[in-house]
Protein backbone atom coordinates (compact mmCIF):
# COMPACT_ATOMS: atom_id res chain seq x y z
CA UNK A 1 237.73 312.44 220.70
CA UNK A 2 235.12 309.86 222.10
CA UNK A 3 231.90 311.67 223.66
CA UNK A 4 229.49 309.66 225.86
CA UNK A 5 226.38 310.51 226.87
CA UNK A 6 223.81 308.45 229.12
CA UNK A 7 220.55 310.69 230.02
CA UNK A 8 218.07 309.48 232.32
CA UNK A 9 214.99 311.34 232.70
CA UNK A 10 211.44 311.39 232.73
CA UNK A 11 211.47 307.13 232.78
CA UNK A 12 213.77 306.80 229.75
CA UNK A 13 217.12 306.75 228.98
CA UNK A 14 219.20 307.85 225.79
CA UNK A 15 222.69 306.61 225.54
CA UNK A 16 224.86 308.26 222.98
CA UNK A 17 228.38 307.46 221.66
CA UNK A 18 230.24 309.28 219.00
CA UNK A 19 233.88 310.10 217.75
CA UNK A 20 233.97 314.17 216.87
CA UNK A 21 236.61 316.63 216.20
CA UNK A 22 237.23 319.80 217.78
CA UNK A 23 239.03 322.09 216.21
CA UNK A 24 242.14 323.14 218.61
CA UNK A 25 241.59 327.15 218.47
CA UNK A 26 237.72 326.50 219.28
CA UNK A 27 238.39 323.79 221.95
CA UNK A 28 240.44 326.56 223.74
CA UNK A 29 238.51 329.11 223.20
CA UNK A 30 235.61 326.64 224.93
CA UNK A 31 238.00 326.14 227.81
CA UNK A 32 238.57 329.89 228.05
CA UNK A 33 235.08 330.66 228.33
CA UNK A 34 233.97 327.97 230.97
CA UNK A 35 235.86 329.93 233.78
CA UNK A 36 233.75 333.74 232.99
CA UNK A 37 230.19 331.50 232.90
CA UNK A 38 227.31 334.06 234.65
CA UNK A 39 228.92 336.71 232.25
CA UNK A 40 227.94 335.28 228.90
CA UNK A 41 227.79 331.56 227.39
CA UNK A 42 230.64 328.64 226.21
CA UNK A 43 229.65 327.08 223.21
CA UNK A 44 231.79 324.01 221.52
CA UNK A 45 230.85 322.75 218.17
CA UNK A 46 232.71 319.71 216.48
CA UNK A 47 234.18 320.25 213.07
CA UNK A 48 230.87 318.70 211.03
CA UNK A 49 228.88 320.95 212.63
CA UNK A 50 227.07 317.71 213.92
CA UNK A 51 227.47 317.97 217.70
CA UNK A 52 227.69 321.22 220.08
CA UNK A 53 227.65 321.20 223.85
CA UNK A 54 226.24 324.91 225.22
CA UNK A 55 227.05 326.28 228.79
CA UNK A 56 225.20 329.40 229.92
CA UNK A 57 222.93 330.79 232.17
CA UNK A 58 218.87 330.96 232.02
CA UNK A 59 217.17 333.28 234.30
CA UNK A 60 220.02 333.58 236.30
CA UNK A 61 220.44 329.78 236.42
CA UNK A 62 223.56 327.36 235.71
CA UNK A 63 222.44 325.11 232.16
CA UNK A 64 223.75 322.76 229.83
CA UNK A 65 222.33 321.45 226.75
CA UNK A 66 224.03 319.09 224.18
CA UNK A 67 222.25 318.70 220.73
CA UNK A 68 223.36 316.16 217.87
CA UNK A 69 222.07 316.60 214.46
CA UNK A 70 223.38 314.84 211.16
CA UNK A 71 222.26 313.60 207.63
CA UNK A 72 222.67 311.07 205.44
CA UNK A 73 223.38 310.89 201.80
CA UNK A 74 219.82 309.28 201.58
CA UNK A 75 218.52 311.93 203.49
CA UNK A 76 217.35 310.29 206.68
CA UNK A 77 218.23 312.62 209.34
CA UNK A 78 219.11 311.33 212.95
CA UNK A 79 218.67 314.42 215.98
CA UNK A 80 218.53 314.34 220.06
CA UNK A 81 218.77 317.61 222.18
CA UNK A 82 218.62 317.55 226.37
CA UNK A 83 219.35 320.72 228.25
CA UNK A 84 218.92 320.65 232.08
CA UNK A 85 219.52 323.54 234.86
CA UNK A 86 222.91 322.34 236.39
CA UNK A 87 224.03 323.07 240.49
CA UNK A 88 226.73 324.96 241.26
CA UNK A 89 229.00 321.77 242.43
CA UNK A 90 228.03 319.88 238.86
CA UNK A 91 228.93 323.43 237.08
CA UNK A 92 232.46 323.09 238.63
CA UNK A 93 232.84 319.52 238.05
CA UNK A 94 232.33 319.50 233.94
CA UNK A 95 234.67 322.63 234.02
CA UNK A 96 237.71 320.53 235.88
CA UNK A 97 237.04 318.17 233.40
CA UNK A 98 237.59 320.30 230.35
CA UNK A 99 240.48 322.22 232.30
CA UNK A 100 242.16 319.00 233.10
CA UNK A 101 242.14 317.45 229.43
CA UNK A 102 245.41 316.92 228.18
CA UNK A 103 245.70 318.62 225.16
CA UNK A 104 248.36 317.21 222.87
CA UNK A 105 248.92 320.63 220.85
């Protein structure tokens, strides 16, 4: 699966593109989760282990956060984190999305 992210904030931007796999039991489980958010958190991590997307709630608050963390064989290590207090209208827009992925399994 393709993942884009553009974040604009605080005068700079960070634009991020990467192909990641889900694992089809977590993916649902994600999806499952989105709908009960305000009673716990959604959390979907890619099979490396290199990319997770949170959904929860912070002092009674709506947030996401995405981090991205991976090494090289050299042992340069590349990592970028952003995690934002979300409205209520955004909050129901990134669950449709996940809701209305076609899932091919």
């Amino acid at each position: 699966m393709q993942v884009i992210i553009d974040v604009q904030q605080f005068g700079h931007r960070l634009e991020y593109h990467a192909n990641v796999w889900f694992d089809c039991a977590v993916w649902d489980a994600f999806v499952a989760v989105i709908n009960s958010i305000g009673k716990g958190e959604a959390k979907l991590v890619d099979m490396g282990g290199h990319f997770t997307l949170w959904l929860g709630e912070v002092s009674g608050k709506s947030v996401i956060s995405w981090e991205l963390k991976k090494a090289d064989v050299t042992g340069a290590v590349t990592t970028a984190a952003f995690r934002s207090p979300i409205d209520e209208d955004t909050l129901a827009h990134v669950k449709e999305q996940f809701m209305q992925f076609n899932r091919w399994w």
